[in-house]
C-alpha atoms as a PDB file:
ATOM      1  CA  UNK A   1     -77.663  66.847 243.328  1.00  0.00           C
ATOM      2  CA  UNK A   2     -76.026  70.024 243.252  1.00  0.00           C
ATOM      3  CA  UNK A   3     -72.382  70.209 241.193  1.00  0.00           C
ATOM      4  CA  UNK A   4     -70.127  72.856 241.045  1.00  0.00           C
ATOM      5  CA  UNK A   5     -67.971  73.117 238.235  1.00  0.00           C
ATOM      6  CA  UNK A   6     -64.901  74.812 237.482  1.00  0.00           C
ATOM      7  CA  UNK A   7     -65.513  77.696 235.122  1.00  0.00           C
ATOM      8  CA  UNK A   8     -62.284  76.121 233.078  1.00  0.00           C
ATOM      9  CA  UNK A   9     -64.037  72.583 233.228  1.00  0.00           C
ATOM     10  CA  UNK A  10     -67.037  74.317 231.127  1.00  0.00           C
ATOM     11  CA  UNK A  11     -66.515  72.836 227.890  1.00  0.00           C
ATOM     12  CA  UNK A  12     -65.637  69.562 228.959  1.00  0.00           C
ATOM     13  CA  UNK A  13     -68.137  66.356 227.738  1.00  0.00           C
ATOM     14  CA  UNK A  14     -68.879  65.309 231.535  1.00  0.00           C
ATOM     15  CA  UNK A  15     -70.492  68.660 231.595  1.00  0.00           C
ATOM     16  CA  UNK A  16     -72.534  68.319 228.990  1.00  0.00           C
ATOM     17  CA  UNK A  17     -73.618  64.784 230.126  1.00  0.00           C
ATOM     18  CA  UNK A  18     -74.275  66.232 233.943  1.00  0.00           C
ATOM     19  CA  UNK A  19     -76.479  68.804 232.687  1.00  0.00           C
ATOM     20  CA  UNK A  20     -78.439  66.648 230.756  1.00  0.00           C
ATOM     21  CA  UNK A  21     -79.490  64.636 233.522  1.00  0.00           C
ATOM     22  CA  UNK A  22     -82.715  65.899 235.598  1.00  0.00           C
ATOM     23  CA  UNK A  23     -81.017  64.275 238.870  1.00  0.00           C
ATOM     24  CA  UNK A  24     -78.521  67.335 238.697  1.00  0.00           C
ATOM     25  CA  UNK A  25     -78.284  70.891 239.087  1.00  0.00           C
ATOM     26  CA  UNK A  26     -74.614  72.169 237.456  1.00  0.00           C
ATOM     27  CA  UNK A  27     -73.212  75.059 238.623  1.00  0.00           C
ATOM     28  CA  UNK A  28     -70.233  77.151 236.727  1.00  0.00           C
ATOM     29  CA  UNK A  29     -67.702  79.236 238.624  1.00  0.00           C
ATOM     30  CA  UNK A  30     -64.073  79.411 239.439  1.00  0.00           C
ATOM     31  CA  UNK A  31     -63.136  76.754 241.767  1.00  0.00           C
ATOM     32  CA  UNK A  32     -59.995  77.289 243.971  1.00  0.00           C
ATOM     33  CA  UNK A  33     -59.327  73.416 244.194  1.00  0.00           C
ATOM     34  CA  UNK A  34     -60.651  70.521 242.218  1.00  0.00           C
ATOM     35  CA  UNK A  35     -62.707  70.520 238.863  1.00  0.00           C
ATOM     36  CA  UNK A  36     -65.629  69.633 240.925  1.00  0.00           C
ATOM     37  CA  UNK A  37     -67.150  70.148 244.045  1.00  0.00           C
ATOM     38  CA  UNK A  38     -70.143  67.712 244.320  1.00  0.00           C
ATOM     39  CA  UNK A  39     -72.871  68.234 246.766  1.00  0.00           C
ATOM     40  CA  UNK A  40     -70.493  69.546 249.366  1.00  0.00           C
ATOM     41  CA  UNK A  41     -68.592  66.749 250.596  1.00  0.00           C
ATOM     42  CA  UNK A  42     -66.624  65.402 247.364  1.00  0.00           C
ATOM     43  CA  UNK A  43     -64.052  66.980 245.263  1.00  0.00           C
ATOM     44  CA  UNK A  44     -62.954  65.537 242.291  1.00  0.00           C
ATOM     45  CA  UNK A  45     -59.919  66.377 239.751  1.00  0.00           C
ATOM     46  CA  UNK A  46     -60.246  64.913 236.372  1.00  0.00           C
ATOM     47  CA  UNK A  47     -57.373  64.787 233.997  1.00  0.00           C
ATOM     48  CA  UNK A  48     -57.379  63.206 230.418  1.00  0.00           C
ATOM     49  CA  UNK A  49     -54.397  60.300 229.974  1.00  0.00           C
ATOM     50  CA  UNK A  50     -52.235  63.562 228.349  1.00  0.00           C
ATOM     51  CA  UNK A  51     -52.418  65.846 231.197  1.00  0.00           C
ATOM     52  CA  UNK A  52     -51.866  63.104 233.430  1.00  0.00           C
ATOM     53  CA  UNK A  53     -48.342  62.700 231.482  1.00  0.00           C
ATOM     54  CA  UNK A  54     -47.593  66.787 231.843  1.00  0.00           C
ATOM     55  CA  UNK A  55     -48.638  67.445 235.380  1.00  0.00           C
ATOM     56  CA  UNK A  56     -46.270  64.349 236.237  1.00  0.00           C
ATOM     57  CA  UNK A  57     -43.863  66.182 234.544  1.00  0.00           C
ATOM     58  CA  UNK A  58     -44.101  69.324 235.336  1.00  0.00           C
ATOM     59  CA  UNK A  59     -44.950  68.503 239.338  1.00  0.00           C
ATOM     60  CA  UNK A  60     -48.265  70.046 238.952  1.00  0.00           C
ATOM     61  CA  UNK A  61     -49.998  66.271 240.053  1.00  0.00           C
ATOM     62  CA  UNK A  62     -48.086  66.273 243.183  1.00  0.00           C
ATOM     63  CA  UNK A  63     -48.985  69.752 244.172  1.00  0.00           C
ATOM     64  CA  UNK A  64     -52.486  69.435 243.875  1.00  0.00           C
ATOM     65  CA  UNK A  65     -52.772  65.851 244.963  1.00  0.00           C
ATOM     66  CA  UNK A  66     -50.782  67.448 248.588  1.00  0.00           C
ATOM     67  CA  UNK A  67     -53.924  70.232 248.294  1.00  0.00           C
ATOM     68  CA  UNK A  68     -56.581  67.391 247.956  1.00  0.00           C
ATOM     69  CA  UNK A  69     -55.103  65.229 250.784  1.00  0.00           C
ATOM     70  CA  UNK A  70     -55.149  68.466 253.013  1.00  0.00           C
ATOM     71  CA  UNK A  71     -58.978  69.368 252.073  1.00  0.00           C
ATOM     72  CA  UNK A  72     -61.287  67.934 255.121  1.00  0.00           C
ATOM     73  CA  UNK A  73     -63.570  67.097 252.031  1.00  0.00           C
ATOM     74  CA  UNK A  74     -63.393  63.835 250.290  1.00  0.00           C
ATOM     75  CA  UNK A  75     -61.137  63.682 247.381  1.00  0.00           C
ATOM     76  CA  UNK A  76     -60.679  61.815 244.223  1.00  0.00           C
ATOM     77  CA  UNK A  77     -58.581  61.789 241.292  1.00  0.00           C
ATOM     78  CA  UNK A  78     -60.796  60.857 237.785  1.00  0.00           C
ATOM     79  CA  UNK A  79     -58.774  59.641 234.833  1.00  0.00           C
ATOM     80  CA  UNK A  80     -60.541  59.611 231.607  1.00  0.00           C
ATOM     81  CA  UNK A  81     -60.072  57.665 228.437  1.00  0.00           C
ATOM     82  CA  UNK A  82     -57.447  54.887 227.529  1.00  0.00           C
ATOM     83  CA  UNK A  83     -53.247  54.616 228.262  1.00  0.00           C
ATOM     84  CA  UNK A  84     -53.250  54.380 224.368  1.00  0.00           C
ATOM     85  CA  UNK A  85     -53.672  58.560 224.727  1.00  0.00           C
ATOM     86  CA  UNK A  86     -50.471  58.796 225.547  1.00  0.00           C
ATOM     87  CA  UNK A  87     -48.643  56.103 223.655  1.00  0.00           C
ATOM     88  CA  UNK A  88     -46.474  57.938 221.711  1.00  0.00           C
ATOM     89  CA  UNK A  89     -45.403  60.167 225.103  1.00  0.00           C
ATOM     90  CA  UNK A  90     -41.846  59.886 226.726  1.00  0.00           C
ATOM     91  CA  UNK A  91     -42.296  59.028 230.226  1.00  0.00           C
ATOM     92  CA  UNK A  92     -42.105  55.108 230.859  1.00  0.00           C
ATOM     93  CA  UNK A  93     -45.718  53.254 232.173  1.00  0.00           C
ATOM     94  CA  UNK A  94     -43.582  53.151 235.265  1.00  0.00           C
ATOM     95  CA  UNK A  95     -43.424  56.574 235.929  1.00  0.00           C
ATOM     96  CA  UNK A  96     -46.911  56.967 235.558  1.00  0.00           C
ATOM     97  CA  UNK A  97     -48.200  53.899 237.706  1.00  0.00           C
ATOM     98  CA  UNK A  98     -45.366  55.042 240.196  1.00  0.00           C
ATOM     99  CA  UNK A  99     -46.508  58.933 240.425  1.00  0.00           C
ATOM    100  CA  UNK A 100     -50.225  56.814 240.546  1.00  0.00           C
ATOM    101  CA  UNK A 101     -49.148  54.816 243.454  1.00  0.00           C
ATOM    102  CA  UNK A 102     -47.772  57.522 245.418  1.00  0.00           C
ATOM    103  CA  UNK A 103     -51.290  59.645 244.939  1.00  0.00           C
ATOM    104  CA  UNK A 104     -53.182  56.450 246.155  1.00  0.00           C
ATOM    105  CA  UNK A 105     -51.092  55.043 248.934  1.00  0.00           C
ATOM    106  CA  UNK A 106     -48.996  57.685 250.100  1.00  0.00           C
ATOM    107  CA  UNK A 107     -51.855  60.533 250.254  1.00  0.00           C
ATOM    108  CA  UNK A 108     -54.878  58.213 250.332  1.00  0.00           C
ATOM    109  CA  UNK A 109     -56.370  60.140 246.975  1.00  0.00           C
ATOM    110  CA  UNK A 110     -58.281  57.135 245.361  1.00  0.00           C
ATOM    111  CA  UNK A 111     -58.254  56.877 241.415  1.00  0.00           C
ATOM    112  CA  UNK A 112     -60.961  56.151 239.517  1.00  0.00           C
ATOM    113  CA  UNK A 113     -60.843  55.413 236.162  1.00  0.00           C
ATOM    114  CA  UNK A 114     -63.083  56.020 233.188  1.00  0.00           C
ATOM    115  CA  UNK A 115     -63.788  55.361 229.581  1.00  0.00           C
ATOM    116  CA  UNK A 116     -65.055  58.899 228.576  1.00  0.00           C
ATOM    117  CA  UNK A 117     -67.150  61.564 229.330  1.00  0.00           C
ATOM    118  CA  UNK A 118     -70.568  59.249 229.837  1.00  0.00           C
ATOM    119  CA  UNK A 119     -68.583  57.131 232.552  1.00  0.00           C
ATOM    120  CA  UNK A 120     -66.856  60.121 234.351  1.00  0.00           C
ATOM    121  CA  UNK A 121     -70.671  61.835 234.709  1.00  0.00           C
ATOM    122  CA  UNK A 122     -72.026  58.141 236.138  1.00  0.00           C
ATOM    123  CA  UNK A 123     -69.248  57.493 238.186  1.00  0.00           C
ATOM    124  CA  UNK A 124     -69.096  61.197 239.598  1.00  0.00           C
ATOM    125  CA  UNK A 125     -72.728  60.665 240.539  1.00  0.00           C
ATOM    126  CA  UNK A 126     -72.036  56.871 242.185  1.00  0.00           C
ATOM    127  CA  UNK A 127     -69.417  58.021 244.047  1.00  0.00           C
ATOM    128  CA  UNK A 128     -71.169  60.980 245.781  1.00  0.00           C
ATOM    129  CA  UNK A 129     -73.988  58.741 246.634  1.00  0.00           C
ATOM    130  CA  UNK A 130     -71.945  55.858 247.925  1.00  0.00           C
ATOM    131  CA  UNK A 131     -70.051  58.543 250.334  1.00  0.00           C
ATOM    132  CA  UNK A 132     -73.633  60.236 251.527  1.00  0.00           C
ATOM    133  CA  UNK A 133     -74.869  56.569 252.374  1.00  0.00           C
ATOM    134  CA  UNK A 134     -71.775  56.697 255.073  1.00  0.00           C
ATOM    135  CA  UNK A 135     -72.628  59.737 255.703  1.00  0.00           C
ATOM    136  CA  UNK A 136     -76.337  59.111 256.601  1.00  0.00           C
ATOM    137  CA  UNK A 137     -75.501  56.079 258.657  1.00  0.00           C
ATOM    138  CA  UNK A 138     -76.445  53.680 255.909  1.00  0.00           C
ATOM    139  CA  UNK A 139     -72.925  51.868 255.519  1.00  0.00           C
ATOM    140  CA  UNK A 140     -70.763  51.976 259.031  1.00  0.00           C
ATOM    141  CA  UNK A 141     -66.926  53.178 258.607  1.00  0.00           C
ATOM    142  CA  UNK A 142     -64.896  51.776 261.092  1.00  0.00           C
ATOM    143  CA  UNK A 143     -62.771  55.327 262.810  1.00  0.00           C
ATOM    144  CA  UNK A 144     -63.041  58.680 262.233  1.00  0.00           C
ATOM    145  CA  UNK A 145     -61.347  61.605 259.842  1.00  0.00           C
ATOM    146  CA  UNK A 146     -58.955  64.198 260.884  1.00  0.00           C
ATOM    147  CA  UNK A 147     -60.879  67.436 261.061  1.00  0.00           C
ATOM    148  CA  UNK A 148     -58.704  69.981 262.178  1.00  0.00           C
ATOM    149  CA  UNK A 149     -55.725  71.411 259.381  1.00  0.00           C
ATOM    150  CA  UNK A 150     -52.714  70.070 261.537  1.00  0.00           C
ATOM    151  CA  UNK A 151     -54.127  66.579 262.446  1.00  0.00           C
ATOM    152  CA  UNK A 152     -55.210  66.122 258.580  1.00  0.00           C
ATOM    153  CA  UNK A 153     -51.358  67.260 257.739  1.00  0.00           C
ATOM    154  CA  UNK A 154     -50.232  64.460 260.392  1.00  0.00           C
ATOM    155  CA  UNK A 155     -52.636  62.149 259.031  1.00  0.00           C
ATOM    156  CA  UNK A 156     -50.779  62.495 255.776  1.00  0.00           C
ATOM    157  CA  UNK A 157     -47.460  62.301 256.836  1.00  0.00           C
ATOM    158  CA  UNK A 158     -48.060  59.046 258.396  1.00  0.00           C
ATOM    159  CA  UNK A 159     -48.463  57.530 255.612  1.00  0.00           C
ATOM    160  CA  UNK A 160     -45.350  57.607 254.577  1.00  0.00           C
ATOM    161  CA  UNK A 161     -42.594  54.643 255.308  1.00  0.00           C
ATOM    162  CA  UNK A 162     -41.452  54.714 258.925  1.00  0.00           C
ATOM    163  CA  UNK A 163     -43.202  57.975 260.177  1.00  0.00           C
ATOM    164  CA  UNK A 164     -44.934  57.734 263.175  1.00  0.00           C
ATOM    165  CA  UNK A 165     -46.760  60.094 264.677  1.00  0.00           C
ATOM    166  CA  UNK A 166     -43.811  61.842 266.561  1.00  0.00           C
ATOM    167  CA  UNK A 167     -41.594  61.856 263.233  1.00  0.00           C
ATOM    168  CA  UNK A 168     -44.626  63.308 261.503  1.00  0.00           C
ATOM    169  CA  UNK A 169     -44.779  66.374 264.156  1.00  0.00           C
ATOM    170  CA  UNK A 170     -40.983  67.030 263.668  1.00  0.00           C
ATOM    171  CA  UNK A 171     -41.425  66.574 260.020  1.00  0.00           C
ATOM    172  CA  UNK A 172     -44.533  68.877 259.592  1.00  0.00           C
ATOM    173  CA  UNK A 173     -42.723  71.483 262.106  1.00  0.00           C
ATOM    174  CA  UNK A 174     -39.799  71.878 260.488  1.00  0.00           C
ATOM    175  CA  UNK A 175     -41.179  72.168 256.996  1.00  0.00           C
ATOM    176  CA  UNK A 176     -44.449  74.027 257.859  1.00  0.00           C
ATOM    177  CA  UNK A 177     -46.833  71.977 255.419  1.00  0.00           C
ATOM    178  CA  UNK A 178     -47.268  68.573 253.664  1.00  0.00           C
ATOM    179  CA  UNK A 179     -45.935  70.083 250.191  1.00  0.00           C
ATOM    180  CA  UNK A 180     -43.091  71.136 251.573  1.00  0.00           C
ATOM    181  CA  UNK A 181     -42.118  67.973 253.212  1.00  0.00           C
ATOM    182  CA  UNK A 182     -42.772  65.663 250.140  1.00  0.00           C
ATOM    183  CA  UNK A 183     -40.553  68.465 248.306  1.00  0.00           C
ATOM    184  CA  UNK A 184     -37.788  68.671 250.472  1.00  0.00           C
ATOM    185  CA  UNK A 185     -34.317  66.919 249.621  1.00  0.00           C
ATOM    186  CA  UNK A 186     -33.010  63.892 251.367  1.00  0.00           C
ATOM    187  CA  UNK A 187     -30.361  66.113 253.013  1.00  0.00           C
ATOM    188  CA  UNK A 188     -32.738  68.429 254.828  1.00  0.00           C
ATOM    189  CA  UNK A 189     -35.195  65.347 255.370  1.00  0.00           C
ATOM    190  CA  UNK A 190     -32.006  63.927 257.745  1.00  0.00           C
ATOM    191  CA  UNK A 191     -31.493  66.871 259.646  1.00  0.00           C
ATOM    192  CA  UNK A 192     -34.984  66.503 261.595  1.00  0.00           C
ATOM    193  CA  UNK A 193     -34.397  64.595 264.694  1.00  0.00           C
ATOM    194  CA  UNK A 194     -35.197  61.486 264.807  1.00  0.00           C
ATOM    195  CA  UNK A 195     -35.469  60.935 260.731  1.00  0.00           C
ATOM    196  CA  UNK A 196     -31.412  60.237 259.705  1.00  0.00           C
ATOM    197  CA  UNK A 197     -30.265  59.507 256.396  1.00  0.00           C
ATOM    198  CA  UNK A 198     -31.979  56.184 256.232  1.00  0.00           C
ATOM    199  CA  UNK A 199     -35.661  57.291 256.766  1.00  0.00           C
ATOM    200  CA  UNK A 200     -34.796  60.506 254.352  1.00  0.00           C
ATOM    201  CA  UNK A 201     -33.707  58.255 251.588  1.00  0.00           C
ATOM    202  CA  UNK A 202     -37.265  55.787 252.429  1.00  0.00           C
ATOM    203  CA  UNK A 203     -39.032  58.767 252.369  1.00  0.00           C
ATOM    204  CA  UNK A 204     -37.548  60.404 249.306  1.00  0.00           C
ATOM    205  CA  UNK A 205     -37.741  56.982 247.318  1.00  0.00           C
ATOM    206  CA  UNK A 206     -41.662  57.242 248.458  1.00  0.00           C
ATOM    207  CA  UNK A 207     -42.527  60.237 246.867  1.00  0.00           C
ATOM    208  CA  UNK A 208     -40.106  59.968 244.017  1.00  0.00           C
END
């Protein structure tokens, strides 16, 4: 199985444990989204319990979570090691379930958690075989995927509370991209026709 890995993902322990494994071949380079690109249909952003806690801080989650949900690959968001990491952090179990819940439900980026570096590597591997059984006809998915920028952006958008298709075309209009929309303020979320203060506030409370 061929894995490309992130040239800043190098020293990390699921590295080590990929390239001991003869089932792999681990490739290093600079990756413009995700930590790893896996056999060319699943990317995968790990984080550690800490840099969970700063890229909910700092917005940086959100931002590449909007990326992921806009990549016609599959995506997943890998969290390794325990919630006693970050114990002694600021931000509430709250805020970190509720930034969780809006990656999962919102944009449809599942989390998977691990243990440590030997679980990441196994459930890396599990996951891209699980997703080519679909794709080889082994395991039958109901629908189909977005494939085109725009209708992956729509698809998106829809998931958010009381957007429709026709909301999500004004929305994605008016703001140009998914990033921006999820960004924008509750005031400039009610000026789109057919959203109103109500819906802005929904939407706001979503992502927030």
């Amino acid at each position: 199985m061929s894995i490309v890995v992130d040239d800043r993902e190098a020293s990390a322990g699921v590295v080590q444990r990929l390239r001991a494994r003869s089932d792999c071949e681990v490739v290093i380079r600079r990756l413009p989204l995700a930590d790893y690109h896996i056999a060319g249909r699943l990317l995968i952003e790990r984080k550690s319990w800490p840099d969970l806690v700063a890229s909910i801080a700092d917005g940086r989650l959100f931002r590449q979570a909007c990326r992921l949900a806009a990549s016609p690959m599959h995506s997943v968001i890998l969290l390794e090691g325990a919630e006693e990491d970050v114990a002694k952090s600021a931000m509430s179990r709250d805020a970190i379930q509720g930034a969780l819940a809006s990656v999962s439900v919102v944009l449809g980026i599942p989390v998977l958690r691990s243990r440590g570096a030997e679980e990441s590597a196994k459930l890396m591997l599990y996951a891209s075989r699980q997703l080519r059984s679909v794709v080889s006809g082994a395991v039958r998915r109901q629908g189909g995927r977005p494939k085109s920028k725009r209708r992956i952006q729509l698809y998106v958008l829809q998931g958010l509370p009381e957007v429709g298709p026709m909301r999500a075309a004004r929305l994605l209009d008016r703001f140009g991209s998914v990033e921006a929309t999820l960004t924008a303020g509750p005031e400039d979320l009610a000026l789109v026709p057919g959203v109103g203060k109500a819906t802005a506030q929904k939407i706001r409370w979503a992502v927030t």
